[in-house]
Structure formats: structure tokens, C-alpha cells
PDB file of N, CA and C in Angstrom:
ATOM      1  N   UNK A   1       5.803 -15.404   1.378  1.00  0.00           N
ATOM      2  CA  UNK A   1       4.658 -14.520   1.325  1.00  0.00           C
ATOM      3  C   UNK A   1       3.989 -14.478   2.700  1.00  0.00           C
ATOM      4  N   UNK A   2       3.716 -13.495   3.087  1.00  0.00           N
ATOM      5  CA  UNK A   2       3.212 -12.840   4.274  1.00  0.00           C
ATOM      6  C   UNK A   2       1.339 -12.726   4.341  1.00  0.00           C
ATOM      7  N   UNK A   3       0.799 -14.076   4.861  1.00  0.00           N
ATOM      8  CA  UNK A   3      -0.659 -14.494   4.647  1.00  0.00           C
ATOM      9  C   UNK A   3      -1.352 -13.632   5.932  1.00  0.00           C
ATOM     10  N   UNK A   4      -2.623 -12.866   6.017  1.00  0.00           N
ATOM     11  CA  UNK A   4      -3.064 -11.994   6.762  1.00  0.00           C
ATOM     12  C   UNK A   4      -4.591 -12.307   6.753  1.00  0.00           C
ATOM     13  N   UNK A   5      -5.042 -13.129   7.827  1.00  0.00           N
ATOM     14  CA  UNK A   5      -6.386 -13.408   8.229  1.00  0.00           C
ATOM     15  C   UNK A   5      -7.194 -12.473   8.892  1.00  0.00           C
ATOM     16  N   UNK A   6      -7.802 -11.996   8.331  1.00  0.00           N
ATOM     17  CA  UNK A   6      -9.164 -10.337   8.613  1.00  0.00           C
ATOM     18  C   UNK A   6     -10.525 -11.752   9.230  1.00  0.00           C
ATOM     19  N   UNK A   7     -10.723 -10.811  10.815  1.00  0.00           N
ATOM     20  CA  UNK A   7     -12.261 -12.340  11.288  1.00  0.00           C
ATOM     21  C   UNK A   7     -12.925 -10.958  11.383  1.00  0.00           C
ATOM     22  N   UNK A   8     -14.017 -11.224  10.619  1.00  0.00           N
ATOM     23  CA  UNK A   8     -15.091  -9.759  10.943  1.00  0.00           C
ATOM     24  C   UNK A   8     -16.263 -10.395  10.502  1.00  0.00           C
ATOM     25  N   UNK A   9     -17.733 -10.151  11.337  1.00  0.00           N
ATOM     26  CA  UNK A   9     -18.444 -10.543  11.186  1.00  0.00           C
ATOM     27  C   UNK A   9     -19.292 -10.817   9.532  1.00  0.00           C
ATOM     28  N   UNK A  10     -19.308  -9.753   8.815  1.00  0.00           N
ATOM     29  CA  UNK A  10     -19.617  -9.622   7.563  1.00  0.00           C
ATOM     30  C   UNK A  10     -18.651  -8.767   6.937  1.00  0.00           C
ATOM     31  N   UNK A  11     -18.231  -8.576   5.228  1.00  0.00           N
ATOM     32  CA  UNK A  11     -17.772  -8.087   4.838  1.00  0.00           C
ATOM     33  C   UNK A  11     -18.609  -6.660   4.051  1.00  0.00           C
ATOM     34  N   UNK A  12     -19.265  -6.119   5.093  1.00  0.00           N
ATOM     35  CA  UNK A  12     -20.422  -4.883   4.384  1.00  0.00           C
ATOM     36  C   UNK A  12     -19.360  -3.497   4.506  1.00  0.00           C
ATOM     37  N   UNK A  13     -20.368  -2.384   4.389  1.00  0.00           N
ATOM     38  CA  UNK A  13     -19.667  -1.217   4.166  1.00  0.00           C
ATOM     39  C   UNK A  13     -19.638  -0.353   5.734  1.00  0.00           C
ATOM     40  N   UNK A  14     -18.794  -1.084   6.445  1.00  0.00           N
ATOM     41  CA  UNK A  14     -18.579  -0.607   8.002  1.00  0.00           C
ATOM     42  C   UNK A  14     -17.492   0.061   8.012  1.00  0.00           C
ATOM     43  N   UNK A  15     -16.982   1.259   9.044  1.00  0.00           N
ATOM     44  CA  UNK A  15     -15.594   1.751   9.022  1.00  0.00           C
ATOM     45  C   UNK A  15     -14.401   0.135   8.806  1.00  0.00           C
ATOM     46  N   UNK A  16     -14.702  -0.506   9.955  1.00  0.00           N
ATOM     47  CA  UNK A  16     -13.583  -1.437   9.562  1.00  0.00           C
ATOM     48  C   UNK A  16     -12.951  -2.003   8.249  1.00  0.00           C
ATOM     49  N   UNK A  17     -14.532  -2.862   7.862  1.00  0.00           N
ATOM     50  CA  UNK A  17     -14.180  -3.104   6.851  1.00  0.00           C
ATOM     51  C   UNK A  17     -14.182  -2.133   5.326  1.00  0.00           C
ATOM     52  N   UNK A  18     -13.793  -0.914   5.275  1.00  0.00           N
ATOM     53  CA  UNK A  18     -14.078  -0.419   4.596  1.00  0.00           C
ATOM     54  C   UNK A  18     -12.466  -0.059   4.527  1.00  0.00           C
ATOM     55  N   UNK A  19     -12.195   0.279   5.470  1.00  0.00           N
ATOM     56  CA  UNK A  19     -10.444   0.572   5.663  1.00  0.00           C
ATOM     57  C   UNK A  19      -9.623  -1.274   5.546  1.00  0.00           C
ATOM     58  N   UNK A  20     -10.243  -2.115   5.818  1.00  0.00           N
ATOM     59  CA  UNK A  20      -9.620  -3.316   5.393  1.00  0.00           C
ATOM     60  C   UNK A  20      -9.391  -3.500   3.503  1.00  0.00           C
ATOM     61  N   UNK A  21     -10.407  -3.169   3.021  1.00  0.00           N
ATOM     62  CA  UNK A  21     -10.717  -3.346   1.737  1.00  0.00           C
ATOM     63  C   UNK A  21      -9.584  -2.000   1.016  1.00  0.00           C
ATOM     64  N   UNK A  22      -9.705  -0.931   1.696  1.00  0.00           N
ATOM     65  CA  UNK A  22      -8.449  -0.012   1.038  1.00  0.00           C
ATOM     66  C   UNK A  22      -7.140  -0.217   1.428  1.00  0.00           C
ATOM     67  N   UNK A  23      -6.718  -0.804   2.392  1.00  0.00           N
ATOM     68  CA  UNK A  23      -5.216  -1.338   2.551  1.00  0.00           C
ATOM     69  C   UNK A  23      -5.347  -3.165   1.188  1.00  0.00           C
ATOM     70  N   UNK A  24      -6.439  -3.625   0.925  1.00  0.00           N
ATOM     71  CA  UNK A  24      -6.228  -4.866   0.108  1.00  0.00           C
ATOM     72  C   UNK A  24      -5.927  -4.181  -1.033  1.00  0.00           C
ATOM     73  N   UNK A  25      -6.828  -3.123  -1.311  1.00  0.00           N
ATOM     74  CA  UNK A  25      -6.736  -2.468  -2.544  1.00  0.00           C
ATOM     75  C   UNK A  25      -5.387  -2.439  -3.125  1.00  0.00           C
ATOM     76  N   UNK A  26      -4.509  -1.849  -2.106  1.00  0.00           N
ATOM     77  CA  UNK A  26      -3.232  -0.696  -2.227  1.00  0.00           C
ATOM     78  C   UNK A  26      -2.076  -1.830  -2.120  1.00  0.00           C
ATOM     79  N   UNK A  27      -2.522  -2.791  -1.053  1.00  0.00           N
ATOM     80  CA  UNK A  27      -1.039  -4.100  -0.794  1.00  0.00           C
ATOM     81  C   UNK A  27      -0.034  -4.409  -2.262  1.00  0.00           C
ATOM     82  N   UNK A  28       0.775  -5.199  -1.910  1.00  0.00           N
ATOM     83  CA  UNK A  28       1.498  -5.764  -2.881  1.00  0.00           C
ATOM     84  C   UNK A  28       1.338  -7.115  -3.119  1.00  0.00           C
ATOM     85  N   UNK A  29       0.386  -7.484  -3.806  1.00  0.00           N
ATOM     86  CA  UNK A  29       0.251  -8.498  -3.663  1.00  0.00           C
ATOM     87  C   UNK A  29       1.146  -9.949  -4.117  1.00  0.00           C
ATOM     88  N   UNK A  30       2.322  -9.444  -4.082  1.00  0.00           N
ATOM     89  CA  UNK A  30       3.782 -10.215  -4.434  1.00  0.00           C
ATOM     90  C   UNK A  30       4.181 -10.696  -3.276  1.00  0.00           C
ATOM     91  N   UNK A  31       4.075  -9.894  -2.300  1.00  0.00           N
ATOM     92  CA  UNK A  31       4.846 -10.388  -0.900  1.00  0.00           C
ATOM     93  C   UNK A  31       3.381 -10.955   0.257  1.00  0.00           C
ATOM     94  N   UNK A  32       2.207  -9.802  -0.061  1.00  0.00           N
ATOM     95  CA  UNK A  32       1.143 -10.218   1.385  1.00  0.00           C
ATOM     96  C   UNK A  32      -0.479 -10.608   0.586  1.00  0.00           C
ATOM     97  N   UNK A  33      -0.831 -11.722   1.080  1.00  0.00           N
ATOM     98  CA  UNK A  33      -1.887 -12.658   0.699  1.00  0.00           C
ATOM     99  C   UNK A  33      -3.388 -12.071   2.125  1.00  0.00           C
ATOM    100  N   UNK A  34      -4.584 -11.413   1.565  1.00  0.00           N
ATOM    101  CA  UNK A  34      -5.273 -11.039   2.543  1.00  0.00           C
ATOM    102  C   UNK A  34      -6.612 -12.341   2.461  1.00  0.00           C
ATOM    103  N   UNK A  35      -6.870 -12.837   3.531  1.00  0.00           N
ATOM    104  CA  UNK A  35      -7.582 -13.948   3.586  1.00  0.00           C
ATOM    105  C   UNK A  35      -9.030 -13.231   5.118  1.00  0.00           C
ATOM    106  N   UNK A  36     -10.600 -14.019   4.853  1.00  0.00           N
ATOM    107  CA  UNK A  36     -11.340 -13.303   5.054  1.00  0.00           C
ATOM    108  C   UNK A  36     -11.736 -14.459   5.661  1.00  0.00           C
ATOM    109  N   UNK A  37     -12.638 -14.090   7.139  1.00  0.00           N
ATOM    110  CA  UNK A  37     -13.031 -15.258   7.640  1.00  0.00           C
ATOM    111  C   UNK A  37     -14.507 -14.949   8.260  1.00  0.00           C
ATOM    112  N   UNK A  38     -15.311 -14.560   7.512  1.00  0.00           N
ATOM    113  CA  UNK A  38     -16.992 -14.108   8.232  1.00  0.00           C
ATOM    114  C   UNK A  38     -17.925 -15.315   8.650  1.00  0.00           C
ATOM    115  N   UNK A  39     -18.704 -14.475   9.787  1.00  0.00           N
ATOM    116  CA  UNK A  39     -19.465 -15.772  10.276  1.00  0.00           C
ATOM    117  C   UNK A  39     -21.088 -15.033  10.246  1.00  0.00           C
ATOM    118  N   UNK A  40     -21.251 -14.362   9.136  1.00  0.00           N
ATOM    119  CA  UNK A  40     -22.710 -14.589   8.637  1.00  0.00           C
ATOM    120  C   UNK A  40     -23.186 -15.134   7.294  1.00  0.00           C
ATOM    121  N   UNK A  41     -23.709 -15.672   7.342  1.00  0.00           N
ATOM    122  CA  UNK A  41     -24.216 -16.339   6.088  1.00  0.00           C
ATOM    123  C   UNK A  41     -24.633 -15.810   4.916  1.00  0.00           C
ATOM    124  N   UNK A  42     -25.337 -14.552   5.196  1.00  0.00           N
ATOM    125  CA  UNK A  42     -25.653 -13.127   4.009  1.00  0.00           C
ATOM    126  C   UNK A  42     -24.739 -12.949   3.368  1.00  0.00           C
ATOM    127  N   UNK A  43     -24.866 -12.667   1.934  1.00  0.00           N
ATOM    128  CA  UNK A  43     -23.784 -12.144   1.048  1.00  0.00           C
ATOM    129  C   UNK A  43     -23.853 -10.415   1.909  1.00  0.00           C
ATOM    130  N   UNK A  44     -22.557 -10.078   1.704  1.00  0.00           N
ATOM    131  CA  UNK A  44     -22.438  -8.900   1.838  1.00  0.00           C
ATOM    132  C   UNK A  44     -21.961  -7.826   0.477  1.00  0.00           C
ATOM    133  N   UNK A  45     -21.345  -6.319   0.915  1.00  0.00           N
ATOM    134  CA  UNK A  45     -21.038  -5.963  -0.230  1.00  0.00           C
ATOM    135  C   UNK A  45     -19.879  -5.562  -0.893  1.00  0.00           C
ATOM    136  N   UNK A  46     -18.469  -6.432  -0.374  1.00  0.00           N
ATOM    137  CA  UNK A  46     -17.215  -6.584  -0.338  1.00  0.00           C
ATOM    138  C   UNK A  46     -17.040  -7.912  -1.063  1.00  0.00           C
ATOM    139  N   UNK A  47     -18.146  -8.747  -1.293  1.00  0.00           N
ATOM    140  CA  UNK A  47     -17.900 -10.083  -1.244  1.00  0.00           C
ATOM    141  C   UNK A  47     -17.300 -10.353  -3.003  1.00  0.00           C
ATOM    142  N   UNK A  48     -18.408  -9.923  -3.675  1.00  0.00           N
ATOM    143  CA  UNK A  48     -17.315 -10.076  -5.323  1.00  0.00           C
ATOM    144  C   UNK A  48     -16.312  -9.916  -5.283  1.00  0.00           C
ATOM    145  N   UNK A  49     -15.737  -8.562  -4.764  1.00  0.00           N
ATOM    146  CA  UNK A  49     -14.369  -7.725  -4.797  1.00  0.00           C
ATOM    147  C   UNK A  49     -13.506  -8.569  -4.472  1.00  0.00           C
ATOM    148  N   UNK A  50     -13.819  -9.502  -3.427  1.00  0.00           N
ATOM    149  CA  UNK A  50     -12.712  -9.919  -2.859  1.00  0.00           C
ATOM    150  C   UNK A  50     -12.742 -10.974  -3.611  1.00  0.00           C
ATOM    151  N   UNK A  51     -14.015 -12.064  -4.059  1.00  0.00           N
ATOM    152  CA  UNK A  51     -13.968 -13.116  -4.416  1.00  0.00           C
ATOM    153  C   UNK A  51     -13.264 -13.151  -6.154  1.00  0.00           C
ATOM    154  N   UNK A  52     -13.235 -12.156  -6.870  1.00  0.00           N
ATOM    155  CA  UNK A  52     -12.886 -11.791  -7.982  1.00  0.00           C
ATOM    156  C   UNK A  52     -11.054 -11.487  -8.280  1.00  0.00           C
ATOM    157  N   UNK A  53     -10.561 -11.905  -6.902  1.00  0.00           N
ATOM    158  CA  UNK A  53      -9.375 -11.463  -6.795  1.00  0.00           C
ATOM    159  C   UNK A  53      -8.302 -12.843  -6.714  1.00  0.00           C
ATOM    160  N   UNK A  54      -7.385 -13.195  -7.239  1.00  0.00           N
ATOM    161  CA  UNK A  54      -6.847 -14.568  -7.655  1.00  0.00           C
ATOM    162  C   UNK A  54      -6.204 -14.790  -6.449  1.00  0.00           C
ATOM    163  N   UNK A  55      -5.920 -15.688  -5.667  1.00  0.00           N
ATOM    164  CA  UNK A  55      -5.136 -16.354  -4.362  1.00  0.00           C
ATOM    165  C   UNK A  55      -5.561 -15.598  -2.593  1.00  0.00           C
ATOM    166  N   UNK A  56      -7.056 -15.533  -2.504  1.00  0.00           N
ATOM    167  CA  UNK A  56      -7.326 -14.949  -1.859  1.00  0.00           C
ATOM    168  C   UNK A  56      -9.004 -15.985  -1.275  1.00  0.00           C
ATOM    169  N   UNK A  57      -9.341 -15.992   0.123  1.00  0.00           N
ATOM    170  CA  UNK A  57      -9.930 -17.057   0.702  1.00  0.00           C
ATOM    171  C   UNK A  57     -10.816 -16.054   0.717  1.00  0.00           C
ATOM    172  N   UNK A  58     -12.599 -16.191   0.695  1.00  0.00           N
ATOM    173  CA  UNK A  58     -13.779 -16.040   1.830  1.00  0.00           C
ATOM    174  C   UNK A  58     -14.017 -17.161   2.412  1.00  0.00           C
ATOM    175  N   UNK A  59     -13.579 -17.412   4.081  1.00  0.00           N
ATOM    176  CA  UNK A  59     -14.594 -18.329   4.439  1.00  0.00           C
ATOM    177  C   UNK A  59     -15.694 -17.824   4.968  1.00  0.00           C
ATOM    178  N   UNK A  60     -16.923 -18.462   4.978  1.00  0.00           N
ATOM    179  CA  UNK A  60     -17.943 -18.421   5.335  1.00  0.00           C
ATOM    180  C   UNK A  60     -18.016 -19.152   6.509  1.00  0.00           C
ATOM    181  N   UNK A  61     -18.233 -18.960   7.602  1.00  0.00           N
ATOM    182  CA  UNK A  61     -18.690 -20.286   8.504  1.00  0.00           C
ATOM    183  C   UNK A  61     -20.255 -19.496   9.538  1.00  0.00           C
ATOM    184  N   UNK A  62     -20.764 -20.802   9.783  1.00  0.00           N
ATOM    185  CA  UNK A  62     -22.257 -20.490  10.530  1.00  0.00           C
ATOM    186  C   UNK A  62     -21.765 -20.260  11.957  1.00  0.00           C
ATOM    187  N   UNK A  63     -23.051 -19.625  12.335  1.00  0.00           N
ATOM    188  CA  UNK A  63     -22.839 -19.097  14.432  1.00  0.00           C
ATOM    189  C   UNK A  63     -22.693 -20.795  14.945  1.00  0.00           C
ATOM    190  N   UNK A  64     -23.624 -21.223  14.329  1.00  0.00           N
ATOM    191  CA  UNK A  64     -23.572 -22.575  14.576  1.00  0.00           C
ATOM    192  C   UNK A  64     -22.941 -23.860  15.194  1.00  0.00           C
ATOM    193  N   UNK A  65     -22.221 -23.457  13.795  1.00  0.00           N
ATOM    194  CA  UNK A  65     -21.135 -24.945  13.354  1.00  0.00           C
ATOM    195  C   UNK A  65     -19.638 -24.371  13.777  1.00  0.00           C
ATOM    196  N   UNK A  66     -18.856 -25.180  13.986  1.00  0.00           N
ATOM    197  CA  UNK A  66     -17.553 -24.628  14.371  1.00  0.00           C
ATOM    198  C   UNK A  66     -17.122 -25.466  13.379  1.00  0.00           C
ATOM    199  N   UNK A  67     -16.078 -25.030  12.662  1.00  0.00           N
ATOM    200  CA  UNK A  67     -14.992 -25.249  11.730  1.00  0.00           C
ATOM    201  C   UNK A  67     -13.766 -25.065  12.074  1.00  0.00           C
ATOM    202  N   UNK A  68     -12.712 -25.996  11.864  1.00  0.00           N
ATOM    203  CA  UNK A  68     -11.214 -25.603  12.067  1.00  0.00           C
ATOM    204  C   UNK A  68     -10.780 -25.456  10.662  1.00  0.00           C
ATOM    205  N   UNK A  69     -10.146 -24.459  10.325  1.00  0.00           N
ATOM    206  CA  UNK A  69      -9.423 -23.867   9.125  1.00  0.00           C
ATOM    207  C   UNK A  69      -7.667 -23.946   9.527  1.00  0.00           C
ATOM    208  N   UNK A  70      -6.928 -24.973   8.761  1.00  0.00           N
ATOM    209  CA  UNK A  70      -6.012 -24.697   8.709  1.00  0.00           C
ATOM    210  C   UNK A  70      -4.934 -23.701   7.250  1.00  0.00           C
ATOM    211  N   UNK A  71      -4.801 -23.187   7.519  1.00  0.00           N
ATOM    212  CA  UNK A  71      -4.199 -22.241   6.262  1.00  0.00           C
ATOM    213  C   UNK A  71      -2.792 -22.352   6.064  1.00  0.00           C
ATOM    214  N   UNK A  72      -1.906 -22.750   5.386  1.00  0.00           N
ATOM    215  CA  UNK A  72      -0.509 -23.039   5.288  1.00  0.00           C
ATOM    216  C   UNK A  72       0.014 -22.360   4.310  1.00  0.00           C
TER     217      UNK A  72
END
């Protein structure tokens, strides 16, 4: 399976992420796994959608704090 890390500041209703969320929509999710990596702390308004979806990451991380995420 073919894992695909999206880094965008929030997951709101921006061109980017708005065209990210319609290619997740449409994928196959047999072969490609879409994983989310935002660094604001606000819920946004992508965030159920995605979180409601089975084998699929939000991380959250602060401006702050640095985190290493390994994903395998």
C-alpha cells in the first residue's frame, strides 16, 4: 500500500485543501493510505471527514514543539 503524507497548515476550506480532500474522496483506498500532518491547533473543517475514515492519521503538532513522526 502506497502511504501519502499531505503537511498543510490547517485542514479548512482552502483551494488546496479542498482539492486534497476530493482526490481522498475518489482514491482507492485498497492500494493508497492518505495521512495528514497540520501544525495548528484549531479544529478545522475537514477534520471529522477525515477523522471518521478507518486507517487514516491527523497529526496535530504545535509551532512550538517539534515532534518526529515515524510512519511505517
Amino acid at each position: 500500500m502506497l502511504r501519502i503524507l499531505h503537511i498543510v497548515t490547517y485542514m479548512g476550506r482552502g483551494g488546496l485543501e479542498t482539492m486534497i480532500m476530493n482526490y481522498y474522496r475518489n482514491i482507492d483506498r485498497t492500494k493508497i493510505q492518505f495521512d495528514f500532518l497540520v501544525h495548528r491547533q484549531e479544529k478545522a473543517d475537514y477534520d471529522d471527514e477525515i477523522l471518521m475514515r478507518l486507517m487514516t492519521s491527523l497529526i496535530i503538532i504545535s509551532t512550538i514543539l517539534c515532534i518526529h513522526i515515524w510512519i511505517v
